[in-house]
PDB file of N, CA and C in Angstrom:
ATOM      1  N   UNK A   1     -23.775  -0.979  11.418  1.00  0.00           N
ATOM      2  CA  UNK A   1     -24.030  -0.462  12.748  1.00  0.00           C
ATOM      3  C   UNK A   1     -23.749  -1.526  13.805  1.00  0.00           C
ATOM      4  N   UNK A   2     -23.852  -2.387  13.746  1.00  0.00           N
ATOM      5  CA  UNK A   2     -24.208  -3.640  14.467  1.00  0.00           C
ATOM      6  C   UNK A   2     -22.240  -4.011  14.936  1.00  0.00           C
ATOM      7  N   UNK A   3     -21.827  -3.936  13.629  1.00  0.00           N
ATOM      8  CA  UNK A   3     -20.120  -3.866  13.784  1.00  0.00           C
ATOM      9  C   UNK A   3     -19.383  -2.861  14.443  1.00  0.00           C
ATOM     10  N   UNK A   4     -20.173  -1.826  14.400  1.00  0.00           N
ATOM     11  CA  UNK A   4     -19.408  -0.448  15.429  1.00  0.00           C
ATOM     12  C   UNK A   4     -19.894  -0.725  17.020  1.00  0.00           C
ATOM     13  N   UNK A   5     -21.519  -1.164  17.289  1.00  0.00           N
ATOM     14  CA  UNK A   5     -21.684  -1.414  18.602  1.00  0.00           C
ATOM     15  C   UNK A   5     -20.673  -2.544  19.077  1.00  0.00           C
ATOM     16  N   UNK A   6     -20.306  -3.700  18.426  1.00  0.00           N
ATOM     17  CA  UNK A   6     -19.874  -5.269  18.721  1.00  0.00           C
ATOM     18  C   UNK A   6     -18.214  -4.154  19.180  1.00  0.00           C
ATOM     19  N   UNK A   7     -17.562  -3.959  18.406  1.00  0.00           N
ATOM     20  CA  UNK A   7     -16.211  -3.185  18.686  1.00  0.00           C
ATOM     21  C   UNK A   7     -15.970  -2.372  19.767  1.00  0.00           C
ATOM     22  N   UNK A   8     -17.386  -1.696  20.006  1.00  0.00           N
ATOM     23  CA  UNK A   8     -17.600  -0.808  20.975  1.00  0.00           C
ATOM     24  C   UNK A   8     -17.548  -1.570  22.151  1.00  0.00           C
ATOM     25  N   UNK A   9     -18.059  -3.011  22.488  1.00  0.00           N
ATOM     26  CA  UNK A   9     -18.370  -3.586  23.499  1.00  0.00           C
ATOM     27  C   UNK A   9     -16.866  -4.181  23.756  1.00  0.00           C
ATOM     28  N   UNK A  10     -16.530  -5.039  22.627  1.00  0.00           N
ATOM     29  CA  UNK A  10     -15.094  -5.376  23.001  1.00  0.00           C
ATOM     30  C   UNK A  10     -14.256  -4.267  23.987  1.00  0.00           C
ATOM     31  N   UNK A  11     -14.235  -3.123  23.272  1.00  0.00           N
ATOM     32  CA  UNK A  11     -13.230  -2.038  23.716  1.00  0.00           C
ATOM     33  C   UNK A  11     -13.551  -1.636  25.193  1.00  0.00           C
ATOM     34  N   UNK A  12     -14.668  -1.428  25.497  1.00  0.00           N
ATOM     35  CA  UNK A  12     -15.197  -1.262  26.915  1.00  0.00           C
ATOM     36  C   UNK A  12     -15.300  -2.228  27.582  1.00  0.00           C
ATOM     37  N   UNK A  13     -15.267  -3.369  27.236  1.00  0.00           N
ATOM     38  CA  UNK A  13     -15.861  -4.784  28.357  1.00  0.00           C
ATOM     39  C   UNK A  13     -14.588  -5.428  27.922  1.00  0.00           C
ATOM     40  N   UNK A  14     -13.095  -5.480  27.958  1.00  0.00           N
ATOM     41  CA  UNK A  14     -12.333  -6.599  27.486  1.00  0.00           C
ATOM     42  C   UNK A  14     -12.940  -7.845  27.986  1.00  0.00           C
ATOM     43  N   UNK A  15     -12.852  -7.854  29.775  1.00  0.00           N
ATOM     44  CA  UNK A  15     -13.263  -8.768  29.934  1.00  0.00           C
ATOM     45  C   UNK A  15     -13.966  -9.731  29.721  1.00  0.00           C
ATOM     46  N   UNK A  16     -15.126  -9.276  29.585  1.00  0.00           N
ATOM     47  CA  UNK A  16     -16.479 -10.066  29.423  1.00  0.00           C
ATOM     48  C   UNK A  16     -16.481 -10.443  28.100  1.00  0.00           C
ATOM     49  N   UNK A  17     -16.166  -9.478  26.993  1.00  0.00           N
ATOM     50  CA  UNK A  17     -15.777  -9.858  25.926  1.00  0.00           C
ATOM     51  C   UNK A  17     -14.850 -11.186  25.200  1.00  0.00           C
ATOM     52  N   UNK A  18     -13.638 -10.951  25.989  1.00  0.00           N
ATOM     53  CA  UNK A  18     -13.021 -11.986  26.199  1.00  0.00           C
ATOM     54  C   UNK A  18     -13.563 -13.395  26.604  1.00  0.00           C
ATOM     55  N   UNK A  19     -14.690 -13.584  27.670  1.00  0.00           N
ATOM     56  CA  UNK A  19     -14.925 -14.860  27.990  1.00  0.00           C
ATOM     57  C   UNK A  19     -16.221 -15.162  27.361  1.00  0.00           C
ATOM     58  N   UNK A  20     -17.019 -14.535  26.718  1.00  0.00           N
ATOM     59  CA  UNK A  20     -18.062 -14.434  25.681  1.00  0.00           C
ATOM     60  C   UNK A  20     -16.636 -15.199  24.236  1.00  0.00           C
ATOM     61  N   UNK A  21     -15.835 -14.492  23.815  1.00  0.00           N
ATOM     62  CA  UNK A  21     -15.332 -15.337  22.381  1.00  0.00           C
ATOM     63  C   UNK A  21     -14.541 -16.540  22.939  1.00  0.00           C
ATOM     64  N   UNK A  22     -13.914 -16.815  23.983  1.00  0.00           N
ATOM     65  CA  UNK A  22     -13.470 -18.171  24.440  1.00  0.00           C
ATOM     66  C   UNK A  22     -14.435 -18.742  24.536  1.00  0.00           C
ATOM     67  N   UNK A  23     -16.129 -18.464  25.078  1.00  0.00           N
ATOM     68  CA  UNK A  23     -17.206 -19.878  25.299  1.00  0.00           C
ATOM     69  C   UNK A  23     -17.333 -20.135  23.976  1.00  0.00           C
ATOM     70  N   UNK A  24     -17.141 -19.692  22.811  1.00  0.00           N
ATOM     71  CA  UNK A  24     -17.304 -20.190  21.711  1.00  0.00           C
ATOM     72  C   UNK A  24     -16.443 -21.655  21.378  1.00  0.00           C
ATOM     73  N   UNK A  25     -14.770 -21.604  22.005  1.00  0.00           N
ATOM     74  CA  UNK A  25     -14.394 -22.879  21.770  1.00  0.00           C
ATOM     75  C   UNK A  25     -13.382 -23.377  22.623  1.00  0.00           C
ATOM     76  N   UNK A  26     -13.601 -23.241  23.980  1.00  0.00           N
ATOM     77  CA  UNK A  26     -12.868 -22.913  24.904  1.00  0.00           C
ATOM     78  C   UNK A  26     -11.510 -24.065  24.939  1.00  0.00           C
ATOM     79  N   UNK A  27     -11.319 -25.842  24.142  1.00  0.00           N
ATOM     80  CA  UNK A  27     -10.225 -25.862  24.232  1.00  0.00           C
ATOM     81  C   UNK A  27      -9.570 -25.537  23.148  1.00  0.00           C
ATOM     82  N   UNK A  28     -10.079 -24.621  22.213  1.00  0.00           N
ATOM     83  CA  UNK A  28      -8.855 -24.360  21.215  1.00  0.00           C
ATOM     84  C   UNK A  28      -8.771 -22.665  21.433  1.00  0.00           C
ATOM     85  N   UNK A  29      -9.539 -22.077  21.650  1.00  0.00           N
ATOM     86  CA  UNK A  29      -9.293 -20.158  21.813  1.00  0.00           C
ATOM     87  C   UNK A  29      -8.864 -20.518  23.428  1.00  0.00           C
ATOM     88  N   UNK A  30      -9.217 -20.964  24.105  1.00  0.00           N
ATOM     89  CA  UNK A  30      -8.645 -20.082  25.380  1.00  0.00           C
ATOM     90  C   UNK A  30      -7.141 -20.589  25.904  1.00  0.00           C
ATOM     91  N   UNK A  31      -6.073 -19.469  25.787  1.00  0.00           N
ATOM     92  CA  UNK A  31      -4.998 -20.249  25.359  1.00  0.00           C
ATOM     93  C   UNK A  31      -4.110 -18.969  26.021  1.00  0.00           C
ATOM     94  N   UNK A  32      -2.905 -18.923  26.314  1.00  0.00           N
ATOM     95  CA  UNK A  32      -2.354 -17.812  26.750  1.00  0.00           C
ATOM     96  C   UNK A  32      -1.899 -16.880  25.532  1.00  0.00           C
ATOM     97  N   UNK A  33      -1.462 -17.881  24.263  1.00  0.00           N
ATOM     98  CA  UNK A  33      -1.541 -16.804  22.860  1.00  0.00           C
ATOM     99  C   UNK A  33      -2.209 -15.882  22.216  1.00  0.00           C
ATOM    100  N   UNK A  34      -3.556 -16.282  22.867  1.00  0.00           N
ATOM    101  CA  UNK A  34      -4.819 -15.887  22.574  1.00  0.00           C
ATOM    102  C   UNK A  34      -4.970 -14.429  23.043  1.00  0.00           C
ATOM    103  N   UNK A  35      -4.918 -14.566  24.605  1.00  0.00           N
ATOM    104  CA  UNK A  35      -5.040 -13.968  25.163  1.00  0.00           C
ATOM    105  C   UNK A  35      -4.126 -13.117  25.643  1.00  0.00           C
ATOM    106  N   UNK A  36      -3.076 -13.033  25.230  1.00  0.00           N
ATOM    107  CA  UNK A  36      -2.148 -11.930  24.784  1.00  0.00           C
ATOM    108  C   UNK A  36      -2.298 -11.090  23.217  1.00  0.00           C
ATOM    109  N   UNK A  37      -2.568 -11.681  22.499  1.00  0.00           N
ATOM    110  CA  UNK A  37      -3.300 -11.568  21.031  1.00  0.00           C
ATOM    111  C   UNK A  37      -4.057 -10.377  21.665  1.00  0.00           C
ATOM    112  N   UNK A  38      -5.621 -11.408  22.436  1.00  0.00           N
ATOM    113  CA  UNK A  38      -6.672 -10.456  22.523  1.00  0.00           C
ATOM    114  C   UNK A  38      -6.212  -9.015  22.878  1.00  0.00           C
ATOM    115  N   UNK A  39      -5.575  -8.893  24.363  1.00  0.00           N
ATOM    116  CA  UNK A  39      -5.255  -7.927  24.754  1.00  0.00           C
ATOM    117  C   UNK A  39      -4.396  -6.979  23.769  1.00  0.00           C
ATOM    118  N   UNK A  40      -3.532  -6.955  23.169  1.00  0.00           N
ATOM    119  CA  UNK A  40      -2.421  -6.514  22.334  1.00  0.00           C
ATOM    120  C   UNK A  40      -3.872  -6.013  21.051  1.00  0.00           C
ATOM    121  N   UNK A  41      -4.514  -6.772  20.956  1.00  0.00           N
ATOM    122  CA  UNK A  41      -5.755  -5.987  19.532  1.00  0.00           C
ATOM    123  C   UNK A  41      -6.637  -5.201  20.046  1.00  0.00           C
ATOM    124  N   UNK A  42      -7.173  -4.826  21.390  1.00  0.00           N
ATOM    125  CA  UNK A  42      -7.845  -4.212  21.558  1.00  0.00           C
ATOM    126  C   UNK A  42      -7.932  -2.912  21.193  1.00  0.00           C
ATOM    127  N   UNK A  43      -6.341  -2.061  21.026  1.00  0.00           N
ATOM    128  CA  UNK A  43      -6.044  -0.663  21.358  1.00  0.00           C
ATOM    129  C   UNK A  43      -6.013  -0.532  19.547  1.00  0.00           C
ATOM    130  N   UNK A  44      -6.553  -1.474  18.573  1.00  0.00           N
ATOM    131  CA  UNK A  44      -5.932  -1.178  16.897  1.00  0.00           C
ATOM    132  C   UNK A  44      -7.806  -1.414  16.539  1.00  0.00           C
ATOM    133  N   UNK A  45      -8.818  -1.767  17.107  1.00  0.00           N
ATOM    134  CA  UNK A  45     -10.051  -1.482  17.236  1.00  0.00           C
ATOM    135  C   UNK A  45     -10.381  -0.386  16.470  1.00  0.00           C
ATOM    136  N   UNK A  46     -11.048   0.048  15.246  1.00  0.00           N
ATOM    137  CA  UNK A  46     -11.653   1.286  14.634  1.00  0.00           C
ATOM    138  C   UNK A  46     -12.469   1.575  15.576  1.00  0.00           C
ATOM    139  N   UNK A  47     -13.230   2.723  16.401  1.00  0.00           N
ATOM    140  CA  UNK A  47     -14.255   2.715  16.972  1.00  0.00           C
ATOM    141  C   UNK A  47     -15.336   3.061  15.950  1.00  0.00           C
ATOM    142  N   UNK A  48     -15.169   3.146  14.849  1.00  0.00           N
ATOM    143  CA  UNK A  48     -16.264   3.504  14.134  1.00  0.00           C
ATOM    144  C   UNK A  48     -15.690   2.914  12.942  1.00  0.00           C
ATOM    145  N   UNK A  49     -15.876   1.724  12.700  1.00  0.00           N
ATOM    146  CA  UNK A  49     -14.985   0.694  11.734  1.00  0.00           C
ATOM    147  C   UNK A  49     -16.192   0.888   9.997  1.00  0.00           C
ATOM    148  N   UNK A  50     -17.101   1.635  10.073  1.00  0.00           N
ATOM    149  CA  UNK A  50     -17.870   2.032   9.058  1.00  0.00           C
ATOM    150  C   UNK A  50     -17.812   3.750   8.150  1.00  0.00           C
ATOM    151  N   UNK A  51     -17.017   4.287   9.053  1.00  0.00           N
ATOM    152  CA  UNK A  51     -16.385   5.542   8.994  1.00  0.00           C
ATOM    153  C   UNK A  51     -15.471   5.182   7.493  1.00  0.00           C
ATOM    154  N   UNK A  52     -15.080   5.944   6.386  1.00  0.00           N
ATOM    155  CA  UNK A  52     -14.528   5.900   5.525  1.00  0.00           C
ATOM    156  C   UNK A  52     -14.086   7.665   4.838  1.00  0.00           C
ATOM    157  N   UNK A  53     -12.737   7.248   4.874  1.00  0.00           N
ATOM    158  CA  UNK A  53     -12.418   8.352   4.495  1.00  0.00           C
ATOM    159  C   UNK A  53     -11.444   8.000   2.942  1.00  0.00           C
ATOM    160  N   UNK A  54     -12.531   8.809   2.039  1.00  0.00           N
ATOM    161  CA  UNK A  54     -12.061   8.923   1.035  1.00  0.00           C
ATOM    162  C   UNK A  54     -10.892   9.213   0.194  1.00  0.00           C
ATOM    163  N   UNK A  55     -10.486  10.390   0.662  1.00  0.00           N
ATOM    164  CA  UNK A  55      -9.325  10.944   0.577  1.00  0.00           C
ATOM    165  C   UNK A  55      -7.987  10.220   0.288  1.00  0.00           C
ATOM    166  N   UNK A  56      -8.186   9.320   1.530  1.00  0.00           N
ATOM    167  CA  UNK A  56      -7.103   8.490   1.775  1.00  0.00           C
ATOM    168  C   UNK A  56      -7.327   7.256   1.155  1.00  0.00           C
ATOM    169  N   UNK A  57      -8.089   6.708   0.870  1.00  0.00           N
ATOM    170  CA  UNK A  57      -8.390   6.049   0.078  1.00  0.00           C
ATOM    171  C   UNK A  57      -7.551   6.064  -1.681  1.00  0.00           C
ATOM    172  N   UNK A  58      -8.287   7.790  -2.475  1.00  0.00           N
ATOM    173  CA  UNK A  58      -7.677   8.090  -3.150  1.00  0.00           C
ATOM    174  C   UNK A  58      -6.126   8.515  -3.414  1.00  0.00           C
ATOM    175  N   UNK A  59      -5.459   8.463  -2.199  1.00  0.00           N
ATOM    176  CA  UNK A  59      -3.961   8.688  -2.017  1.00  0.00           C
ATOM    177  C   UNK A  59      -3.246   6.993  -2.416  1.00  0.00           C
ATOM    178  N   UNK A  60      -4.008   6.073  -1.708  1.00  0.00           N
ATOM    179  CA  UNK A  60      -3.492   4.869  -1.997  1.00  0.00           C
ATOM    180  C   UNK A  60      -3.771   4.236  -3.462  1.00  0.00           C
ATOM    181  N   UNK A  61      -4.961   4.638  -4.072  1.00  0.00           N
ATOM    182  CA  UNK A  61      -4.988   4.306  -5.666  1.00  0.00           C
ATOM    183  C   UNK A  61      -3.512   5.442  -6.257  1.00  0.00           C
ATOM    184  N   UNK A  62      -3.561   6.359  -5.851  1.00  0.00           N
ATOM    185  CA  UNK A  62      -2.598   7.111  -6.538  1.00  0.00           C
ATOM    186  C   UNK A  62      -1.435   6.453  -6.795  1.00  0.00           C
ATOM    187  N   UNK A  63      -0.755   6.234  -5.327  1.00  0.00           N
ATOM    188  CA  UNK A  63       0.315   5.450  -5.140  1.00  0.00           C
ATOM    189  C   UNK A  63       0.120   3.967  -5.893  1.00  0.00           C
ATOM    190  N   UNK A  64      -0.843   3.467  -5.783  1.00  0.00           N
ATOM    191  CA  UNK A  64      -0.548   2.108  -7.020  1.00  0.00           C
ATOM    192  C   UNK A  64      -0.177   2.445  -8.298  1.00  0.00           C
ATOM    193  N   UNK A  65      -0.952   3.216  -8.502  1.00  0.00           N
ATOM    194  CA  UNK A  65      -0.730   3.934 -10.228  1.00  0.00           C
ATOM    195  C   UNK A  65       0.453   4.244 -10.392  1.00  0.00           C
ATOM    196  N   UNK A  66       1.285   5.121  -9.499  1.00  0.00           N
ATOM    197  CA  UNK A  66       1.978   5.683  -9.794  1.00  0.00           C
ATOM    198  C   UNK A  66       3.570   4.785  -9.871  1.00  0.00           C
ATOM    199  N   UNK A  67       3.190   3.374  -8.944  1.00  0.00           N
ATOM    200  CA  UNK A  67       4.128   2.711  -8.856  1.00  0.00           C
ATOM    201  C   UNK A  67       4.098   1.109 -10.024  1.00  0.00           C
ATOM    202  N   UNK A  68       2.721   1.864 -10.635  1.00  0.00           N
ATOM    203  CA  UNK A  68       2.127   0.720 -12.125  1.00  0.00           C
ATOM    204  C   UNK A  68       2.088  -0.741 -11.142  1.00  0.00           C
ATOM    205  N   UNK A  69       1.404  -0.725 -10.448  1.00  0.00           N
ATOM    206  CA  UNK A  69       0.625  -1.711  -9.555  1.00  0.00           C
ATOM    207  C   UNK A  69      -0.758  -2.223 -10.025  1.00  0.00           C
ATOM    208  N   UNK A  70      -1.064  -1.339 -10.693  1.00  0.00           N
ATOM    209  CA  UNK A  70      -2.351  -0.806 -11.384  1.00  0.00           C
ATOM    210  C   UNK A  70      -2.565  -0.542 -12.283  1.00  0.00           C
ATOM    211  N   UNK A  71      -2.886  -0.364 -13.344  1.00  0.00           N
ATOM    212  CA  UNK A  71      -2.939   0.414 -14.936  1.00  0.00           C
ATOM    213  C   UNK A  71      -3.847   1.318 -14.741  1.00  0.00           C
ATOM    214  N   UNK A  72      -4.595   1.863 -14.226  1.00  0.00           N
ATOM    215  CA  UNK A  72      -5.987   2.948 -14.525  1.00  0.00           C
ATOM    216  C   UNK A  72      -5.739   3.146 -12.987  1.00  0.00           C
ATOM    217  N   UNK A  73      -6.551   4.539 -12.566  1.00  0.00           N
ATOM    218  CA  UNK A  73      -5.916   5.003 -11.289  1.00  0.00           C
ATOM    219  C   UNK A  73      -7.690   5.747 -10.980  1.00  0.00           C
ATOM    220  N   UNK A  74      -8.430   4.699 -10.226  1.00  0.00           N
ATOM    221  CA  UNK A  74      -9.951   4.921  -9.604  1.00  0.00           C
ATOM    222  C   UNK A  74      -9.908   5.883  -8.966  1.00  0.00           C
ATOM    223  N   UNK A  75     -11.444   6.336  -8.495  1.00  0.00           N
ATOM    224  CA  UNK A  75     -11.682   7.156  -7.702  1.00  0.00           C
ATOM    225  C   UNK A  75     -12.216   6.184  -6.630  1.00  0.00           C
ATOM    226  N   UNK A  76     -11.697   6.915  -5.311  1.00  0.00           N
ATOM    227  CA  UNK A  76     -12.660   5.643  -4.213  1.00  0.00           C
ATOM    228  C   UNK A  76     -13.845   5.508  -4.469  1.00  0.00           C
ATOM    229  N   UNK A  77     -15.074   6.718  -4.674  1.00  0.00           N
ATOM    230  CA  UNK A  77     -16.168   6.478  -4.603  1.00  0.00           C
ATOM    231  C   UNK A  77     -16.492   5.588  -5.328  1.00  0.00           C
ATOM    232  N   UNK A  78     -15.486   5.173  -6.458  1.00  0.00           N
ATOM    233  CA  UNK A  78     -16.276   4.228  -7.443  1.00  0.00           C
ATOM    234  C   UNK A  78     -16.375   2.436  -7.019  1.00  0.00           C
ATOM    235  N   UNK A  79     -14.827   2.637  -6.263  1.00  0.00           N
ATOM    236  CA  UNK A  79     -14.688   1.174  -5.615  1.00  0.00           C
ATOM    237  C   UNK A  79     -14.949   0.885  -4.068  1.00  0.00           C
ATOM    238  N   UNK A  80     -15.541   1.892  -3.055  1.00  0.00           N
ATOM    239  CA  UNK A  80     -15.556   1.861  -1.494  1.00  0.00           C
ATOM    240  C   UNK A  80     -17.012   1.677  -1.167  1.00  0.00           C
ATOM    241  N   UNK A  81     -17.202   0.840  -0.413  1.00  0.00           N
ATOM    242  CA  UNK A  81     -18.895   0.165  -0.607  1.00  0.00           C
ATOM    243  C   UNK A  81     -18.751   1.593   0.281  1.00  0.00           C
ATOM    244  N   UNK A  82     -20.174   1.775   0.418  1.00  0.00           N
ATOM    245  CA  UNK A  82     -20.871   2.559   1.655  1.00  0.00           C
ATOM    246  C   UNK A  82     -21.811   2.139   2.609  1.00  0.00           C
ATOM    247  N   UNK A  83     -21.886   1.692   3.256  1.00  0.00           N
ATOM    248  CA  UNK A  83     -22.915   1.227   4.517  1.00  0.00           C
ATOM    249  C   UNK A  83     -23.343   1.469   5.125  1.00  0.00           C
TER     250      UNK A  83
END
């Protein structure tokens, strides 16, 4: 929960957000790379980064299996934490 509010704040506050993770180390993060970085990651943000969809999950074991990436071909529920 705590990871969906923090994402949530980024996404709504770039700003403040932004100068909240630069006071952390301001001469090595605050940088113009950075901060093109920052901006450019905001919009790839899960808003609900605890949300899990199974399904798709099980499409991508498929595809390992099927491309023998894998030897045995899981079900997500067996390997996708839940939180």
């Amino acid at each position: 929960h705590a990871i969906e509010k923090a994402t949530q704040f980024i996404v709504n506050h770039p700003d403040e957000s932004w100068k909240t993770f630069v006071s952390y180390a301001p001469d090595t993060l605050n940088n113009e790379l950075n901060k093109r970085a920052w901006n450019d990651t905001l919009t790839r943000f899960a808003l609900r980064p605890s949300a899990v969809d199974l399904e798709r999950y099980n499409r991508f074991s498929e595809f390992m299996y099927q491309h023998k990436i894998i030897k045995t071909q899981p079900k997500a529920q067996d390997f996708v934490p839940v939180l």
